[in-house]
Protein backbone atom coordinates (compact mmCIF):
# COMPACT_ATOMS: atom_id res chain seq x y z
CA UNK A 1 7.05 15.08 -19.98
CA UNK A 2 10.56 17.15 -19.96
CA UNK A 3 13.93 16.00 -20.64
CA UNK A 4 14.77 15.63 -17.33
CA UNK A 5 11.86 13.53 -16.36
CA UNK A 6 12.20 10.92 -19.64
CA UNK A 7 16.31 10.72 -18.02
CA UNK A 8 14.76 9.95 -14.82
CA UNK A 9 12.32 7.25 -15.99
CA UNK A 10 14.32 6.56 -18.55
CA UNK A 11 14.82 2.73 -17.48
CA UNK A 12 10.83 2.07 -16.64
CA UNK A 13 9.68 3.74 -20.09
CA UNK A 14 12.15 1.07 -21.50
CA UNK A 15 9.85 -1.57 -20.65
CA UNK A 16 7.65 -2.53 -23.34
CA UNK A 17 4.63 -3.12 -20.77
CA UNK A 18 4.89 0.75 -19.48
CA UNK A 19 6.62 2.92 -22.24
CA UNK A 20 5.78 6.94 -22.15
CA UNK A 21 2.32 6.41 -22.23
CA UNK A 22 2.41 4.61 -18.69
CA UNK A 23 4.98 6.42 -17.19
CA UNK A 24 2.25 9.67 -17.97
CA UNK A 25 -0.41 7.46 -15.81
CA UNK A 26 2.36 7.33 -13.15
CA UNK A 27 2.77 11.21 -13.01
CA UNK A 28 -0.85 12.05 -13.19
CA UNK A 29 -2.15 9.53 -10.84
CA UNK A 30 -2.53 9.82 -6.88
CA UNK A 31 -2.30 7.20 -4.47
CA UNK A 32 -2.98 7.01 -0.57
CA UNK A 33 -0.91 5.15 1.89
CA UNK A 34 -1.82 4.35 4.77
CA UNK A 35 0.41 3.45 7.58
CA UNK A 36 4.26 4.13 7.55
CA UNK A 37 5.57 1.33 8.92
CA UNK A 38 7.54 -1.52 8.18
CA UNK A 39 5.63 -2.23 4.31
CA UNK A 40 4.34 1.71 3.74
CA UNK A 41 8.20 2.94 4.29
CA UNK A 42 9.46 0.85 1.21
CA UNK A 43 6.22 0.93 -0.87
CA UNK A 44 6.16 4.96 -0.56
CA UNK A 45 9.70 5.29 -1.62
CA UNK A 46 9.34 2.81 -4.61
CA UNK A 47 6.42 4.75 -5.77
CA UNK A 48 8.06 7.84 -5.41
CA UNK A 49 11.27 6.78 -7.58
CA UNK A 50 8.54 5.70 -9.87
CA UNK A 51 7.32 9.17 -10.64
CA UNK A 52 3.70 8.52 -9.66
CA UNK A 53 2.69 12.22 -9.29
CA UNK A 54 1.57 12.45 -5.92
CA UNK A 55 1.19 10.65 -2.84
CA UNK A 56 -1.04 11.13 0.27
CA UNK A 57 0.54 9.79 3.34
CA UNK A 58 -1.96 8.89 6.33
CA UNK A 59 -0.89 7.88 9.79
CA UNK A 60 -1.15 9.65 13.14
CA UNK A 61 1.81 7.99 14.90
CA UNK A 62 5.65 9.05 15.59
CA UNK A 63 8.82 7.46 15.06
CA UNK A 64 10.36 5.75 17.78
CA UNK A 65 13.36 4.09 18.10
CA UNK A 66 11.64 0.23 17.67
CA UNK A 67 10.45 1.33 14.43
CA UNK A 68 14.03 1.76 12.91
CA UNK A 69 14.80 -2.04 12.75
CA UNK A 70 12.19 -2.59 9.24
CA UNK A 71 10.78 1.01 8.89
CA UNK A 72 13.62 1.86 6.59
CA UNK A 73 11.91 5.47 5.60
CA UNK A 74 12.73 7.11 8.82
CA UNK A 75 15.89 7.74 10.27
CA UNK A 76 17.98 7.90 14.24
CA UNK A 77 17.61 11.79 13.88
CA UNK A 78 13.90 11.94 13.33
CA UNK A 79 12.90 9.64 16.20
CA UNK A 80 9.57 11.24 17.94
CA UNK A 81 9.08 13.20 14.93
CA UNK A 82 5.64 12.60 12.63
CA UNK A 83 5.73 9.54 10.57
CA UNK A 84 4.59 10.96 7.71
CA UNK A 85 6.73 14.17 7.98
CA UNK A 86 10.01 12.11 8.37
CA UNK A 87 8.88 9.81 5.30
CA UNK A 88 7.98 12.79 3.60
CA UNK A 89 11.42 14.07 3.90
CA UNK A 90 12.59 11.11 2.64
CA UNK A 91 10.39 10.82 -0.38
CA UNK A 92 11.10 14.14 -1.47
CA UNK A 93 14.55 13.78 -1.44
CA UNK A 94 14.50 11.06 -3.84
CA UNK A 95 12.21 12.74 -6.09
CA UNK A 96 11.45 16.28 -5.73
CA UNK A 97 8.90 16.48 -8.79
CA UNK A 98 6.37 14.73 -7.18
CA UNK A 99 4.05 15.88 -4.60
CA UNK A 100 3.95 15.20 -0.84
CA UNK A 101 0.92 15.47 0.77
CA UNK A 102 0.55 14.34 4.67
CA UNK A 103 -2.26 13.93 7.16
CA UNK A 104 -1.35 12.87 10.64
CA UNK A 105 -4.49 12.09 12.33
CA UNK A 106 -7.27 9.41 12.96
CA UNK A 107 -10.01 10.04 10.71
CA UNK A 108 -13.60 8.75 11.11
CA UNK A 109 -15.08 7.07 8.09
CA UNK A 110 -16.64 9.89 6.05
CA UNK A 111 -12.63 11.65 6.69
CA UNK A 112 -11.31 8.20 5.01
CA UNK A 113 -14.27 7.79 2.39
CA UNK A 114 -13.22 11.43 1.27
CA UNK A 115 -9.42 10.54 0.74
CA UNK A 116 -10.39 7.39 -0.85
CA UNK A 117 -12.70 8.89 -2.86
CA UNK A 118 -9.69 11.01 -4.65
CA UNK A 119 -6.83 8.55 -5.00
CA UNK A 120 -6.71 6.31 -8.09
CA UNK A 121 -5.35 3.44 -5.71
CA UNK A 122 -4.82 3.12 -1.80
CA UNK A 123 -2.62 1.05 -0.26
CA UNK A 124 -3.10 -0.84 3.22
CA UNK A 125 0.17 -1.00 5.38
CA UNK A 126 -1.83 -0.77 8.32
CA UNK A 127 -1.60 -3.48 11.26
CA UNK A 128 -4.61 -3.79 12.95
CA UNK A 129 -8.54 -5.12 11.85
CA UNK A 130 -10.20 -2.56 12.51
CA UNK A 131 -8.40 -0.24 10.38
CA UNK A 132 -8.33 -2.52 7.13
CA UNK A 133 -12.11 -3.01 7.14
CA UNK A 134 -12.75 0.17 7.20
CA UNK A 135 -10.00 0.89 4.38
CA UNK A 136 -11.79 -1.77 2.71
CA UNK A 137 -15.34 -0.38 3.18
CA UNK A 138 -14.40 3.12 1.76
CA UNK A 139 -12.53 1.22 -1.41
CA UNK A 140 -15.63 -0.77 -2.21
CA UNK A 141 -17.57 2.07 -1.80
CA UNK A 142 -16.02 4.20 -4.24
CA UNK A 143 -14.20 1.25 -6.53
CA UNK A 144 -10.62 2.52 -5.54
CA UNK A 145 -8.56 -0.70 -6.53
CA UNK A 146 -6.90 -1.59 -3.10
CA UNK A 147 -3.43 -3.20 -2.31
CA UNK A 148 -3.88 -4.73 1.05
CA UNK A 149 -0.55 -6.76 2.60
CA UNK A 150 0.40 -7.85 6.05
CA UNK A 151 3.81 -9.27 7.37
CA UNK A 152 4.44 -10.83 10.72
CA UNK A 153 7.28 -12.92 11.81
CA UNK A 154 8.79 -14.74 8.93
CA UNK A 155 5.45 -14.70 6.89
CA UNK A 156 4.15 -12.02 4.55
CA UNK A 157 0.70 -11.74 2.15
CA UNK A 158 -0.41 -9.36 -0.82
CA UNK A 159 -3.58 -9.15 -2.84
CA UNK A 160 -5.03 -6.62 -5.11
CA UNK A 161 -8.98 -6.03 -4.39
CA UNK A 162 -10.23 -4.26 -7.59
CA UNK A 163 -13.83 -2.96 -5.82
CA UNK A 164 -15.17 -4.17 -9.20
CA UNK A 165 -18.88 -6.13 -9.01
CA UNK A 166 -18.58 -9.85 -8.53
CA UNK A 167 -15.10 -9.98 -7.41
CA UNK A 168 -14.15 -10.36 -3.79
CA UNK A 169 -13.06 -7.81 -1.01
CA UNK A 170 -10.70 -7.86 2.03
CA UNK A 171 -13.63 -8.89 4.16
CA UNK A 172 -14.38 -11.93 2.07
CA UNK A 173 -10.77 -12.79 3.26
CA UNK A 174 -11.50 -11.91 7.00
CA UNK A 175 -15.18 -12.78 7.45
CA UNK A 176 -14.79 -11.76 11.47
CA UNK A 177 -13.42 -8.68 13.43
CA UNK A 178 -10.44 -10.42 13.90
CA UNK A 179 -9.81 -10.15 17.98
CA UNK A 180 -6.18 -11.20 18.25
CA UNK A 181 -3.16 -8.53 18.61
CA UNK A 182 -1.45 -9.25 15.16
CA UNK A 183 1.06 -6.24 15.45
CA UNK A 184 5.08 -6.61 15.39
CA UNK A 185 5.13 -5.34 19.13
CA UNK A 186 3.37 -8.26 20.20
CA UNK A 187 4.82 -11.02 17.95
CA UNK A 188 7.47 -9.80 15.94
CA UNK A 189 8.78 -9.39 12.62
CA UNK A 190 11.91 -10.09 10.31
CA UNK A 191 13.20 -6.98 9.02
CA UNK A 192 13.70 -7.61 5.25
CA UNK A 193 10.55 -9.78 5.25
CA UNK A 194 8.71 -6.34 5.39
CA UNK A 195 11.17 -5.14 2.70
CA UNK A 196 9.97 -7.53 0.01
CA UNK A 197 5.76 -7.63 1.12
CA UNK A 198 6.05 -3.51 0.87
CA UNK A 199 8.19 -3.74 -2.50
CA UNK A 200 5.92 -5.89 -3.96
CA UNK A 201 2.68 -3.49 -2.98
CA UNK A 202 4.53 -0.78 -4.66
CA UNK A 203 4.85 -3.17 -7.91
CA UNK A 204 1.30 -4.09 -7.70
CA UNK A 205 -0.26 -0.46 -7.50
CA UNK A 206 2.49 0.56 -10.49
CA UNK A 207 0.69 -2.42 -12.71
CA UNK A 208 -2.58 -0.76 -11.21
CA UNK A 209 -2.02 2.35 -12.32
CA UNK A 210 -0.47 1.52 -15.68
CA UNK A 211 -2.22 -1.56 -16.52
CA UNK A 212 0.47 -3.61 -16.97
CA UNK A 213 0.26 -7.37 -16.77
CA UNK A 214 -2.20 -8.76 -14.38
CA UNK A 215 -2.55 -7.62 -11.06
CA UNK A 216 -3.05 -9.64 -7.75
CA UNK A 217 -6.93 -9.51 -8.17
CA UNK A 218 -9.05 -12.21 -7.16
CA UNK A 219 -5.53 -13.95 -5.67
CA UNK A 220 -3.68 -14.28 -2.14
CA UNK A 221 0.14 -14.30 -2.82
CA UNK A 222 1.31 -16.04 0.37
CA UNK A 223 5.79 -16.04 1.60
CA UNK A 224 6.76 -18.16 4.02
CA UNK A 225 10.30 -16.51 4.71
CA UNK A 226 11.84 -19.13 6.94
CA UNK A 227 11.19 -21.69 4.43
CA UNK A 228 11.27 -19.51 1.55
CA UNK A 229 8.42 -20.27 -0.20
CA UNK A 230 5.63 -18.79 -2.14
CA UNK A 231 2.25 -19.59 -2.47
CA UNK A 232 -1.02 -18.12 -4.39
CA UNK A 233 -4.36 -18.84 -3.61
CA UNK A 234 -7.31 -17.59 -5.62
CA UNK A 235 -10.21 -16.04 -3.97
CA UNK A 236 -13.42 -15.53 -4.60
CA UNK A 237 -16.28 -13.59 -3.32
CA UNK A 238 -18.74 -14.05 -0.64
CA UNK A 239 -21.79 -13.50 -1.44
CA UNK A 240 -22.85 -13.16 2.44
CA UNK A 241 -20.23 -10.66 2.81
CA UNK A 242 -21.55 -7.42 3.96
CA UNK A 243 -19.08 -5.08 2.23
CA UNK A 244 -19.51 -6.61 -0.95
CA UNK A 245 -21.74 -9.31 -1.30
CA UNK A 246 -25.56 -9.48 -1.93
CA UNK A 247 -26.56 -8.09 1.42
CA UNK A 248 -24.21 -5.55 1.54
């Protein structure tokens, strides 16, 4: 680590739980996001102020002008540009040291099993079923601790699923296929709500990475924005589940 990077971190390797040692985890770890939206825009940029060395952005979609209400990475001037090539503009302009890496396309499951396979934690910031059990399949195939979250309306979730034996996986959560439309277009969504679910992803995959305190594993961390109130459930696996239980 150089001069200039223990000025830049100076203020995280102050913290007794991360010092230099974790702040050189940071730098030499890579972690996937998936989905630039409203909880990938701040969890990408948080990680990237972090230092954590490099980050691999995944989504095929473009910025449009809905977007701009709660996806706070992109900006008026980039609207039908790539998501990931307006975030990484962003990202690198906080921190130039680390490295930007981009894929803009749907990938099939051996495409996302390969990605996963290389990241030392992936983050979720998808909106749709479909796409999170899949996420989900390739992190419990390869143990890649996942940060799943959702926000809609005024309510928000986070939960850390290690991909460690005996503990539970997003599809012990959501046993079904899930057939309802859950996206903002079609209900909604409080700007800063997606603010604080994203922000706290970013936390949980630093503490990942580092080892610091105890992560979100094994328990649902529930806001209720309008009300503003937290909740945490614990969770536990299912051993029918066919990701990760006995006949999986």
């Amino acid at each position: 680590m150089n001069d200039d990077q223990l000025l830049r971190y100076s203020r995280q390797i102050m913290l007794p739980s991360i010092e230099i040692e974790g702040q050189q985890r940071l730098l030499d770890s890579r972690a996937l996001i998936i989905g630039l939206g409203g909880l990938g825009s701040p969890a990408a940029m948080y990680l990237a102020a972090a230092g954590v060395g490099v980050l691999h952005l995944l989504d095929f979609d473009r910025v449009d002008l809905t977007n701009l209400q709660r996806q706070i990475i992109h900006t008026t001037d980039r609207i039908d540009q790539l998501k990931v090539e307006s975030a990484k503009q962003t990202l690198q302009a906080i921190n130039p040291e680390i490295r930007v890496e981009t894929t803009a396309e749907k990938l099939d499951q051996d495409q996302l099993n390969e990605l996963v396979k290389q990241a030392d934690v992936v983050l979720d910031g998808t909106d749709n079923f479909a796409t999170r059990f899949a996420i989900n399949k390739a992190c419990h195939r390869y143990q890649t601790p996942l940060v799943s979250a959702a926000a809609i309306r005024m309510e928000g979730q986070v939960s850390v699923f290690s991909g460690k034996p005996n503990s539970p996986c997003y599809h012990c959560l959501y046993p079904d296929e899930g057939g309802m439309d859950e996206s903002c277009s079609a209900n909604g969504v409080l700007a800063p709500l997606v603010g604080i679910i994203g922000s706290i992803q970013a936390t949980e995959a630093i503490k990942v990475l580092t080892g610091a305190g105890n992560a979100l594993e094994g328990r649902l961390l529930l806001l209720d924005a309008l009300q503003m109130e937290w909740r945490s459930l614990k969770l536990k696996q299912d051993p029918g589940c066919p990701v990760c239980g006995k006949q999986g």
